[in-house]
Protein backbone atom coordinates (compact mmCIF):
# COMPACT_ATOMS: atom_id res chain seq x y z
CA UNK A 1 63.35 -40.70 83.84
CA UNK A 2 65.93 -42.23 85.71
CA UNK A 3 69.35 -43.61 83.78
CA UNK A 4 69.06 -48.08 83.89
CA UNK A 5 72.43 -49.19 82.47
CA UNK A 6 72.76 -52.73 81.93
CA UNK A 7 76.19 -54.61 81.65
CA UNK A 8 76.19 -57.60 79.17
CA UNK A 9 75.93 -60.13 82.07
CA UNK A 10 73.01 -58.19 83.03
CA UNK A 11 71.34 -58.41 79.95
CA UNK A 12 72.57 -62.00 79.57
CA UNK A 13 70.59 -63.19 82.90
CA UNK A 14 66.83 -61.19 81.70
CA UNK A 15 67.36 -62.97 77.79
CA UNK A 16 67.72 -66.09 80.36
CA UNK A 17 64.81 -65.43 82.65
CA UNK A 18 62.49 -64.90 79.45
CA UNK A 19 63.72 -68.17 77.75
CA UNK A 20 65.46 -66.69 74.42
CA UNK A 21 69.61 -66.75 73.70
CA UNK A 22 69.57 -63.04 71.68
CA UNK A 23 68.05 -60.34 72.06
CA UNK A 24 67.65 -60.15 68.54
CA UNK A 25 64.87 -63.15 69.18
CA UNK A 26 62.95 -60.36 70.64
CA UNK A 27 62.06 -59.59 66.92
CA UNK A 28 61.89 -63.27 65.27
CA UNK A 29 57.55 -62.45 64.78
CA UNK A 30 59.10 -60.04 61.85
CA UNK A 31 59.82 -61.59 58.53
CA UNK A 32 63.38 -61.45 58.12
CA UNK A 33 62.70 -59.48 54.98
CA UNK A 34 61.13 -56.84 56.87
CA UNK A 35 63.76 -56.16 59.44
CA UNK A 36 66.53 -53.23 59.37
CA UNK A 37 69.77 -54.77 57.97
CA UNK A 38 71.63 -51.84 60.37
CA UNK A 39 71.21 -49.05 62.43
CA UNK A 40 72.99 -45.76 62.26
CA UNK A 41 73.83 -45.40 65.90
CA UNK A 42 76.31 -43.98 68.02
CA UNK A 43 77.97 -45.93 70.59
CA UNK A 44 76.41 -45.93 73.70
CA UNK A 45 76.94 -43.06 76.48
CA UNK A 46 77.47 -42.77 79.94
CA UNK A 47 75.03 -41.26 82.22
CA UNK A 48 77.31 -37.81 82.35
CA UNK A 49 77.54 -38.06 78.70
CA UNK A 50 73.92 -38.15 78.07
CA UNK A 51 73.38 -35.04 80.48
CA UNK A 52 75.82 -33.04 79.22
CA UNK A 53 74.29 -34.10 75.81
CA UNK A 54 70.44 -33.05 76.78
CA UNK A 55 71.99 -29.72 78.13
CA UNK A 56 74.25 -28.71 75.13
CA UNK A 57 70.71 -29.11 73.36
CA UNK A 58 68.61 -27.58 75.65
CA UNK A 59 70.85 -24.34 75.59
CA UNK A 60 70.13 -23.70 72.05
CA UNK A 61 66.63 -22.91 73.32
CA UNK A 62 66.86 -18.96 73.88
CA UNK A 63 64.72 -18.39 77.38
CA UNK A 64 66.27 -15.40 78.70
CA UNK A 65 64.41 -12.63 77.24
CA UNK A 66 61.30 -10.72 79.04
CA UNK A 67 58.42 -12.50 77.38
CA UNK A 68 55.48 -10.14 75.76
CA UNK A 69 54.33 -13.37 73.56
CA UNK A 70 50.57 -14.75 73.83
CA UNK A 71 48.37 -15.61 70.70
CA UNK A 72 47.04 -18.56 72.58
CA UNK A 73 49.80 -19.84 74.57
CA UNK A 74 50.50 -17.33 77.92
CA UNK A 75 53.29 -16.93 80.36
CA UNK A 76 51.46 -16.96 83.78
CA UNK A 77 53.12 -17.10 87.48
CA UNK A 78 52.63 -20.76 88.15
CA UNK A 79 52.09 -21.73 92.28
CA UNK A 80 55.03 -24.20 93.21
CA UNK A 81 51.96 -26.18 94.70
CA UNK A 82 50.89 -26.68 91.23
CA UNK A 83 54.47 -28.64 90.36
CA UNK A 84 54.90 -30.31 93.97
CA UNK A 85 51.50 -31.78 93.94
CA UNK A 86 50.99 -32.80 90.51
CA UNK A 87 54.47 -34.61 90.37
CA UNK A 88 53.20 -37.20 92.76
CA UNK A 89 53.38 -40.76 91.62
CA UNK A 90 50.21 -41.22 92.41
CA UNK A 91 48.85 -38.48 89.36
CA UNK A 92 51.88 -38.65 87.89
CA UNK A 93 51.78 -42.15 86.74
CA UNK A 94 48.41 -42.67 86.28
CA UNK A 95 46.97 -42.93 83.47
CA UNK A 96 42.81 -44.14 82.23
CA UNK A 97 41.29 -44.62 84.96
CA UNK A 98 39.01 -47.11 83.61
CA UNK A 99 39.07 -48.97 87.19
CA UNK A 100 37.37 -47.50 88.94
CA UNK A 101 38.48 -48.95 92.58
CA UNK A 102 41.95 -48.57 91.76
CA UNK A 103 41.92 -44.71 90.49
CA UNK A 104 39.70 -43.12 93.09
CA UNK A 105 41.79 -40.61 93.36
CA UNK A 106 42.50 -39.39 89.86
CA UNK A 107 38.71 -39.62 89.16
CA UNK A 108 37.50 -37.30 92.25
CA UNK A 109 39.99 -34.73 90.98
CA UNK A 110 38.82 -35.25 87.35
CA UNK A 111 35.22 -34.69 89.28
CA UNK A 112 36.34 -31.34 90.82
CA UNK A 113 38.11 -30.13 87.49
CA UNK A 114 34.53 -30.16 86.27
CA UNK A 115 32.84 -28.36 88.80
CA UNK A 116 34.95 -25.70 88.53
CA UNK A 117 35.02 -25.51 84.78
CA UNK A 118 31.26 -25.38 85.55
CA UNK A 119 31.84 -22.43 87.76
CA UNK A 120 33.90 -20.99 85.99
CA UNK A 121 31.89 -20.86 82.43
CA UNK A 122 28.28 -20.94 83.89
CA UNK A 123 28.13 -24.15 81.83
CA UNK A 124 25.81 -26.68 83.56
CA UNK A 125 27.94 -29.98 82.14
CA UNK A 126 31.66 -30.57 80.90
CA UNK A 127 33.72 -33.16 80.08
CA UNK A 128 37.28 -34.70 81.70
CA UNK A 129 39.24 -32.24 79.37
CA UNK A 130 39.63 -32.92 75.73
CA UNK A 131 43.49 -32.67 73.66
CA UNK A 132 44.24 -28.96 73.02
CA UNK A 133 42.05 -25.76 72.60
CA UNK A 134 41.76 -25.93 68.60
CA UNK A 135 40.26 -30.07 68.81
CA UNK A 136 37.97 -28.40 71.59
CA UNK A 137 36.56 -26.02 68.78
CA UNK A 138 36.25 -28.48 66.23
CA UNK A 139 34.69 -30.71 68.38
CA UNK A 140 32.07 -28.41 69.71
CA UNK A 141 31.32 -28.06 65.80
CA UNK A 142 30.47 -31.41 65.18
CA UNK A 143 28.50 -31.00 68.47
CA UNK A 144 26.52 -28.86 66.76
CA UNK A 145 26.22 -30.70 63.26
CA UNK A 146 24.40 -33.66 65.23
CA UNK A 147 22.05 -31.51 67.53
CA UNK A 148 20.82 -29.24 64.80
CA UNK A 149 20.03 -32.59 62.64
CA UNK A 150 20.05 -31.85 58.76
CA UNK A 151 22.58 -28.78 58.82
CA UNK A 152 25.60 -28.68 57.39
CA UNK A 153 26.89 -25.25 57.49
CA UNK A 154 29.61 -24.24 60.41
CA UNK A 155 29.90 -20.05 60.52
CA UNK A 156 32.96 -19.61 62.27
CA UNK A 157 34.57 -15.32 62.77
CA UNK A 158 38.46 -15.02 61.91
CA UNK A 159 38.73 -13.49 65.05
CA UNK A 160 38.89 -16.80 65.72
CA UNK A 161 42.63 -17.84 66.71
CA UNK A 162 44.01 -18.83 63.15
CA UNK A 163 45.68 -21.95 63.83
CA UNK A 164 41.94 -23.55 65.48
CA UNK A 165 40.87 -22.41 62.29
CA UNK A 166 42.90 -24.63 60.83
CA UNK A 167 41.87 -27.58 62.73
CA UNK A 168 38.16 -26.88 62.32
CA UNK A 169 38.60 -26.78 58.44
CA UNK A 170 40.91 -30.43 58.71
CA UNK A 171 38.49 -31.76 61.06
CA UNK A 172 35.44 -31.59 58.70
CA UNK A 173 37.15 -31.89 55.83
CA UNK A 174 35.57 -35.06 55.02
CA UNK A 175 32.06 -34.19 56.72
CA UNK A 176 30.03 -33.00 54.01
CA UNK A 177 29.85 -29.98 56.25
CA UNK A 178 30.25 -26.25 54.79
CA UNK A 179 32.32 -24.23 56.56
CA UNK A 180 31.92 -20.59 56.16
CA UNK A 181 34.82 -17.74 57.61
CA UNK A 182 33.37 -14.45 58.44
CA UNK A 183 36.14 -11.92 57.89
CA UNK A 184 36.65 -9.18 60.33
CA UNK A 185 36.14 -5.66 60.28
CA UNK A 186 39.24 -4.16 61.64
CA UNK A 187 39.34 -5.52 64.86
CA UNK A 188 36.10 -7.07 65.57
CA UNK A 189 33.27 -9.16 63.99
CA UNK A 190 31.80 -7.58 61.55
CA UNK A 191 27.84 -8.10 62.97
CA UNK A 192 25.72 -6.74 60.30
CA UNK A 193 27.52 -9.11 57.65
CA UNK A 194 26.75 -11.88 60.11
CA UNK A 195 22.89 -10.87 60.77
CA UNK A 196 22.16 -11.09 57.28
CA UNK A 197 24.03 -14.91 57.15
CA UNK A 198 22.06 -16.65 59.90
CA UNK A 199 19.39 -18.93 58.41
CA UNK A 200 17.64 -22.27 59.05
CA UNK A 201 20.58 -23.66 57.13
CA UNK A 202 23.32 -22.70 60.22
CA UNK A 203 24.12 -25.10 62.61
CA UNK A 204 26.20 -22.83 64.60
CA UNK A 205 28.44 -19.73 64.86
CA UNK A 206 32.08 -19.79 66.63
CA UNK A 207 33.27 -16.88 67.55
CA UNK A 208 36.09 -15.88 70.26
CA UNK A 209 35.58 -13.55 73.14
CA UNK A 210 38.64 -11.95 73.57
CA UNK A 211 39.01 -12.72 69.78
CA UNK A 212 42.30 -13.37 68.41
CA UNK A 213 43.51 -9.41 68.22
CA UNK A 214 42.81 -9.24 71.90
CA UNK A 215 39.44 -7.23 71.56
CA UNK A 216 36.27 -7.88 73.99
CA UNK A 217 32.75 -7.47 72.05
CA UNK A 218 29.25 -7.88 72.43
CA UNK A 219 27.41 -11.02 70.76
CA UNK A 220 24.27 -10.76 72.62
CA UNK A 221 22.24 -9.56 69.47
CA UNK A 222 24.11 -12.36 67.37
CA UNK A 223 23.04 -15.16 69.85
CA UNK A 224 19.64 -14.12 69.64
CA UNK A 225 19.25 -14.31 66.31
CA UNK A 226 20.68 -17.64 66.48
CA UNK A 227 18.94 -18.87 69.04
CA UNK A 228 15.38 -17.32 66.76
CA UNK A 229 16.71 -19.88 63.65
CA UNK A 230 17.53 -22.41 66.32
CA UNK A 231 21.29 -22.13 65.55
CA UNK A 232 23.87 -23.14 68.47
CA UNK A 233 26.15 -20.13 69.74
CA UNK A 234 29.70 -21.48 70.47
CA UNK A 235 31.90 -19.43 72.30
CA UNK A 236 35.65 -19.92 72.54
CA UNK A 237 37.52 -17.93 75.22
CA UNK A 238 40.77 -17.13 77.03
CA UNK A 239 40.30 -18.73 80.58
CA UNK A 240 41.69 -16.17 82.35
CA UNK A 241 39.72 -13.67 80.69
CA UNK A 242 36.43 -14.82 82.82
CA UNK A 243 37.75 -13.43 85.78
CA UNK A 244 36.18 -10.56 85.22
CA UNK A 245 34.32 -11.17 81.64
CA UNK A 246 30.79 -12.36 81.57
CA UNK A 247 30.45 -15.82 81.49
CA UNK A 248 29.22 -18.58 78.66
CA UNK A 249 26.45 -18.82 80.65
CA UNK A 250 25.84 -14.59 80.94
CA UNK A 251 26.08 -14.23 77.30
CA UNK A 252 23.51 -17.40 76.78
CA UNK A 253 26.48 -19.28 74.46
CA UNK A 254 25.21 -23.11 74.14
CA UNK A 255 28.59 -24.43 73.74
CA UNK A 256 32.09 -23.24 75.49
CA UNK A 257 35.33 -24.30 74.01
CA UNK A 258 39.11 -22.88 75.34
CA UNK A 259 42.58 -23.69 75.78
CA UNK A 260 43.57 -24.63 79.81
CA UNK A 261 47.22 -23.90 79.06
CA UNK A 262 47.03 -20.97 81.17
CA UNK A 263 45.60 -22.69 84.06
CA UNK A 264 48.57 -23.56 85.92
CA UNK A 265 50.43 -25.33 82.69
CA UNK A 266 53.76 -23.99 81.37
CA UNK A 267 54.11 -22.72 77.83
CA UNK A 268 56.94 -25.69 77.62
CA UNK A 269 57.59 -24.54 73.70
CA UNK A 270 54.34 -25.12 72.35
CA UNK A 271 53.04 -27.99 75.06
CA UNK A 272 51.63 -30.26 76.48
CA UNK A 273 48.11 -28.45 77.18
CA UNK A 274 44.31 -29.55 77.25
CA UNK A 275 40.67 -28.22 76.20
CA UNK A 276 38.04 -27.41 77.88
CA UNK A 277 34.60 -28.66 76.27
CA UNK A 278 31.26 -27.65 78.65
CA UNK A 279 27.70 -27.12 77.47
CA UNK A 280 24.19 -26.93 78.47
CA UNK A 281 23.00 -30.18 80.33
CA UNK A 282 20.20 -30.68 77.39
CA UNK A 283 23.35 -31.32 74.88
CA UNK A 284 25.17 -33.24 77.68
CA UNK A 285 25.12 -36.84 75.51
CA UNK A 286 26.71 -35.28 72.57
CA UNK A 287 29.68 -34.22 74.64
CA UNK A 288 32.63 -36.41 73.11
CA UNK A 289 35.13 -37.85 75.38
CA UNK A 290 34.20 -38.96 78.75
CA UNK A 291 32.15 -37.42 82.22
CA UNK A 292 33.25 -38.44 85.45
CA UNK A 293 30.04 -38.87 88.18
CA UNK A 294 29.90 -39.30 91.96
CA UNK A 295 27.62 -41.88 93.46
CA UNK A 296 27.53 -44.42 96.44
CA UNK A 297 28.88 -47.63 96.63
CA UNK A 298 26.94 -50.53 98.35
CA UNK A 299 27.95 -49.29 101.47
CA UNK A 300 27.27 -45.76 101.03
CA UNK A 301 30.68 -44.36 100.47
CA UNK A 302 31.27 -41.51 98.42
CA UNK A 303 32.59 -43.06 94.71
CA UNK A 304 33.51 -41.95 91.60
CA UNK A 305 33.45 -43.45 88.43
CA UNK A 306 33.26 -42.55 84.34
CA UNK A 307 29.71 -42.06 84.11
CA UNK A 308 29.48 -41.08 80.45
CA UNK A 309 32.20 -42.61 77.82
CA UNK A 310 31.14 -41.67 74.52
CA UNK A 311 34.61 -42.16 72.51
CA UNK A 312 35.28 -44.95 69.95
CA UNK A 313 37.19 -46.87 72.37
CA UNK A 314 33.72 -47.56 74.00
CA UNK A 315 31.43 -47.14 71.41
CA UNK A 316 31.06 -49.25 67.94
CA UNK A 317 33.18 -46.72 65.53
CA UNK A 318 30.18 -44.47 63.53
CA UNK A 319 28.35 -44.63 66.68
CA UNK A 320 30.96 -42.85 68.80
CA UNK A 321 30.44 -39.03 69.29
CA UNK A 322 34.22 -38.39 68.35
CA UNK A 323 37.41 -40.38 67.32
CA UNK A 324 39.81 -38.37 69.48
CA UNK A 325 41.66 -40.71 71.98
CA UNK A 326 43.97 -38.00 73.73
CA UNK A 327 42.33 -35.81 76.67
CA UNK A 328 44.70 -35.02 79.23
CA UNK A 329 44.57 -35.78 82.83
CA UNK A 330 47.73 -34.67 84.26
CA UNK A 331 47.03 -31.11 82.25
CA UNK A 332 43.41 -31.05 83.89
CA UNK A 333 44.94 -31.89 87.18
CA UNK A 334 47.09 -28.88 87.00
CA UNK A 335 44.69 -26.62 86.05
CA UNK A 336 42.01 -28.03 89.22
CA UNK A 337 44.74 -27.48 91.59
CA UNK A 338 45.76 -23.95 90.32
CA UNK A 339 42.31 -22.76 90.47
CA UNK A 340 41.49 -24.57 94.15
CA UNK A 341 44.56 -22.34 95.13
CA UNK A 342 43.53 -19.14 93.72
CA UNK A 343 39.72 -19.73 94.96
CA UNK A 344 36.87 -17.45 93.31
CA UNK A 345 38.29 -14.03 94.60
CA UNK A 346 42.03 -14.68 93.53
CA UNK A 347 41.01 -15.57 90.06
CA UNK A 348 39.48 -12.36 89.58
CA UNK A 349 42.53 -10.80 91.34
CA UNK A 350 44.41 -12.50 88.73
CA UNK A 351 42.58 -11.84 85.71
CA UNK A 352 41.90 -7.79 86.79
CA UNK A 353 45.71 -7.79 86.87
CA UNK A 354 46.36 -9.38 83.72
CA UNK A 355 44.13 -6.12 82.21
CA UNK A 356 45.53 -3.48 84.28
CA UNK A 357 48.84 -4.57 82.96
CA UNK A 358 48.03 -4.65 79.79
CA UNK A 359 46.05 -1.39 79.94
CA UNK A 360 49.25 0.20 81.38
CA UNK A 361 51.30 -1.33 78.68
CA UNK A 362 48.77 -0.20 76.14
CA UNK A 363 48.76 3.74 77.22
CA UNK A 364 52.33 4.20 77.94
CA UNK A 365 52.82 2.98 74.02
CA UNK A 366 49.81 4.89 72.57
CA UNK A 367 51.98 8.17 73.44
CA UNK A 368 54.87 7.00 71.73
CA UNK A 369 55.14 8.72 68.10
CA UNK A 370 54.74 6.29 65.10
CA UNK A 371 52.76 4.35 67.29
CA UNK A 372 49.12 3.37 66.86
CA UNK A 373 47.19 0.87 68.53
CA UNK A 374 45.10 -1.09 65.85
CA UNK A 375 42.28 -2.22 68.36
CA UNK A 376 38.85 0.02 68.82
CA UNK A 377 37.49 -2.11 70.35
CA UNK A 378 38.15 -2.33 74.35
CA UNK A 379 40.73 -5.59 75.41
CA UNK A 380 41.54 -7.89 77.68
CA UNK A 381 45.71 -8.58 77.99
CA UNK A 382 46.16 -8.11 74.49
CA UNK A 383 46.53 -5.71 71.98
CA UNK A 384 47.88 -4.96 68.20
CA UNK A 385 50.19 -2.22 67.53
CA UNK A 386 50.91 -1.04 64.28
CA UNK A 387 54.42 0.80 63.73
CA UNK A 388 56.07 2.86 61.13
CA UNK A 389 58.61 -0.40 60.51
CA UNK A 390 58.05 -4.00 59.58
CA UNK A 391 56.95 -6.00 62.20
CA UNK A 392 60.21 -8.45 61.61
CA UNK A 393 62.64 -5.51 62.15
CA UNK A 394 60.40 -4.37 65.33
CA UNK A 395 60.66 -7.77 66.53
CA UNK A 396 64.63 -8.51 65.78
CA UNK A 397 65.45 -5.11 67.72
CA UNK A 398 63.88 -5.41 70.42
CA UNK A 399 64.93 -9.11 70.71
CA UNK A 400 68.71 -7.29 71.07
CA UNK A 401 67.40 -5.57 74.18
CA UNK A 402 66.44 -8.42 75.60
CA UNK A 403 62.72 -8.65 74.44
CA UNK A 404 60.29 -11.18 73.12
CA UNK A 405 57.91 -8.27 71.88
CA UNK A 406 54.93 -10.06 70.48
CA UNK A 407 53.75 -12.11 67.33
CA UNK A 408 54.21 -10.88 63.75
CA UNK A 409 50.74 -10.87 62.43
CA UNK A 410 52.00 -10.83 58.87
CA UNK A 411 52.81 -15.05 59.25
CA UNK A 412 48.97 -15.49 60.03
CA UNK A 413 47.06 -12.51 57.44
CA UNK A 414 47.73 -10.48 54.76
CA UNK A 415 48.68 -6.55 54.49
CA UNK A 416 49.84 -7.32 58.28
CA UNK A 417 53.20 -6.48 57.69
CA UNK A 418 53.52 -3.82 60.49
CA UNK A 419 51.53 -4.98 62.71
CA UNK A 420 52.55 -7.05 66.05
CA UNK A 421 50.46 -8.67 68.94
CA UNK A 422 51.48 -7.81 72.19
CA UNK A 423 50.43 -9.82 75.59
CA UNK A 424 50.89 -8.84 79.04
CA UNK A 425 50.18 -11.19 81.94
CA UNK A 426 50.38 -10.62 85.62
CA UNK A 427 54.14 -12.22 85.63
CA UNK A 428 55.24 -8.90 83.69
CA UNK A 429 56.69 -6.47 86.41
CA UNK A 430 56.16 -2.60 85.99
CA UNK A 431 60.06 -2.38 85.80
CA UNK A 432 59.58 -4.46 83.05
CA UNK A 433 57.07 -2.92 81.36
CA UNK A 434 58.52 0.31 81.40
CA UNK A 435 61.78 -0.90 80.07
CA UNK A 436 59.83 -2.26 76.99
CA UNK A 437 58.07 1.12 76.40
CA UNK A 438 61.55 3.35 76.42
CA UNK A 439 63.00 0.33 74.62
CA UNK A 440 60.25 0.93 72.08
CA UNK A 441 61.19 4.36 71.95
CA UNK A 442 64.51 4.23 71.48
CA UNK A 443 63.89 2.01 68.39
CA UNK A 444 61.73 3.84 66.55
């Protein structure tokens, strides 16, 4: 945002142009009781100062060290198309585009983010993004609630990442709605548990393909005996993952739910990212947030316009499908132009090289002694090791050689204490990787 200093004579000619003497008549609407007596600022700083200022601060951010962090939030190779494009003013600056003749553009991208989200998921319908991955989830919940009409129980695996766990349980909090956790069985779900929980009483099941331990699983027999009780699958998933994963559609989920971040967005310390929300066209109306359509105006131009608007901004409060204000365009937009530059074969370039990565990562530290690798289950670009030292001192070590080596499981479960979650992504050389591995060595 560019610097706008004013002098007083500036200021002096706008208080004149808009008919008041002070700017503190800016505030006269608020009872003089109400207003701050005085502020507790600094004096004001040049445009150097400020700079210098943002920089000191931004410095105390540590992004030097070789990054082996995921858990949700990846560190992908990002196209410089992806930044050059979606910096335009024209995307950049937009925002609702509830006007429809004025935001053509903004919509027909919003229109090709969902056809490839389609593609992508096998999903016959989406919507134009939704906040984060974890509102995603808890929507698609609710989605479920109101097509299976009179049930009120939510199964959801913790496989499940922990923090959209979270969400789900804050989100239907106040629902009436039961929400079960199935615990895990090592690594995975644990599947006869589960067949013996689905009843005519489940709405649906959430579970997450990779799950949160990085491990790739089979659901088909679960989804059946959903779809028997007439139960909704929902499936949350990695993005990147589907490269070379079956799809939504392969594994006959009902509802698809993910995180975009790693579709061209930067992990910019925790944000901003978006979620993806698609389904099967027969649940299409209980989609919350808003569908973009292409049609032909009255002189048979191809238009664009929000089609489907089912938030409470449009819709009388308890009518609306959710309350949930936030999707994000500019996120979306990154993400359609990431995947328009990879195209269907470079995705699954991308996403084969993400696993063989990891895979390589995975068997150079399986032959290291006091090293075990908790998964039995195949996976994606993640993994868990367990060590022979606490997962803090593990991490603090190899932080010293330069490392962020994964995410201490023991913040998120119990009797986790040596365990860590590694993630590999195609931005990880093999000079890197190799470094971590004798790195790993030399620490233990």
């Amino acid at each position: 945002m560019p610097y706008t200093p004013h002098t007083p004579q500036d200021v002096q000619r706008m208080l004149a142009q808009i008919g008041i003497k002070e700017e503190s008549n800016l505030f006269d609407a608020i009872p003089s009781e109400l207003r701050a007596k005085s502020f507790n600022l600094s004096e004001g700083l040049s445009e150097f100062e400020v700079l210098e200022n943002f920089h000191t601060l931004a410095n105390q951010n540590d992004t030097s060290k070789v990054n082996f962090l995921g858990g949700g939030y990846y560190d992908h190779i990002i196209p410089s198309a992806v930044d050059a494009l979606s910096t335009r003013s024209e995307f950049y600056t937009a925002y609702t585009p509830y006007q429809a003749e004025a935001s053509q553009g903004t919509l027909q991208v919003l229109y090709e983010y969902q056809s490839m989200i389609c593609e992508l998921t096998g999903m016959e319908a989406t919507n134009a993004s939704m906040y984060d991955g974890g509102t995603a989830l808890a929507e698609a919940a609710l989605m479920a609630i109101r097509i299976c009409k009179k049930r009120k129980k939510i199964i959801v695996d913790s496989g499940v990442n922990p923090i959209y766990i979270k969400i789900l349980k804050t989100y239907l909090a106040y629902h009436e709605i039961e929400v079960t956790v199935l615990h895990v069985k090592g690594d995975g779900s644990d599947k006869t548990k589960l067949l013996g929980m689905i009843d005519e009483s489940v709405a649906g099941y959430i579970f997450q393909n990779p799950n949160f331990f990085g491990s790739i699983e089979d659901y088909s027999q679960i989804i059946k005996k959903l779809h028997d009780v007439k139960a909704l699958a929902i499936m949350s998933s990695y993005p990147i993952a589907l490269g070379i994963l079956k799809s939504a559609k392969d594994v006959d989920a009902d509802i698809f739910c993910a995180d975009g971040q790693s579709l061209g967005n930067y992990l910019g310390f925790g944000g901003p990212s978006f979620g993806i929300l698609a389904t099967k066209e027969k649940y299409i109306r209980n989609l919350p947030g808003r569908i973009v359509g292409m049609t032909e105006d009255k002189e048979g131009k191809r238009s664009y316009v929000l089609t489907l608007q089912a938030r409470e901004q449009h819709i009388r409060r308890d009518k609306a499908t959710s309350n949930i204000c936030s999707n994000q365009n500019l996120m979306a937009l990154r993400a359609t132009i990431f995947m328009a530059l990879l195209g269907k074969e470079g995705f699954v370039k991308l996403s084969n090289q993400n696993y063989n990565n990891a895979t390589y990562l995975k068997n150079g530290l399986s032959q290291i002694n006091g090293v075990n690798i908790y998964n039995q289950n195949p996976t994606f670009n993640e993994f868990v090791i367990e060590l022979p030292i606490s997962s803090s001192k593990f991490i603090q070590k190899m932080e010293e050689k330069g490392f962020f080596a994964g995410l201490k499981l023991d913040t998120l479960y119990e009797n986790f204490a040596n365990r860590v979650l590694v993630s590999v992504t195609e931005k990880r050389t093999k000079i890197q990787i190799d470094k971590f591995i004798s790195s790993v060595k030399e620490i233990l």
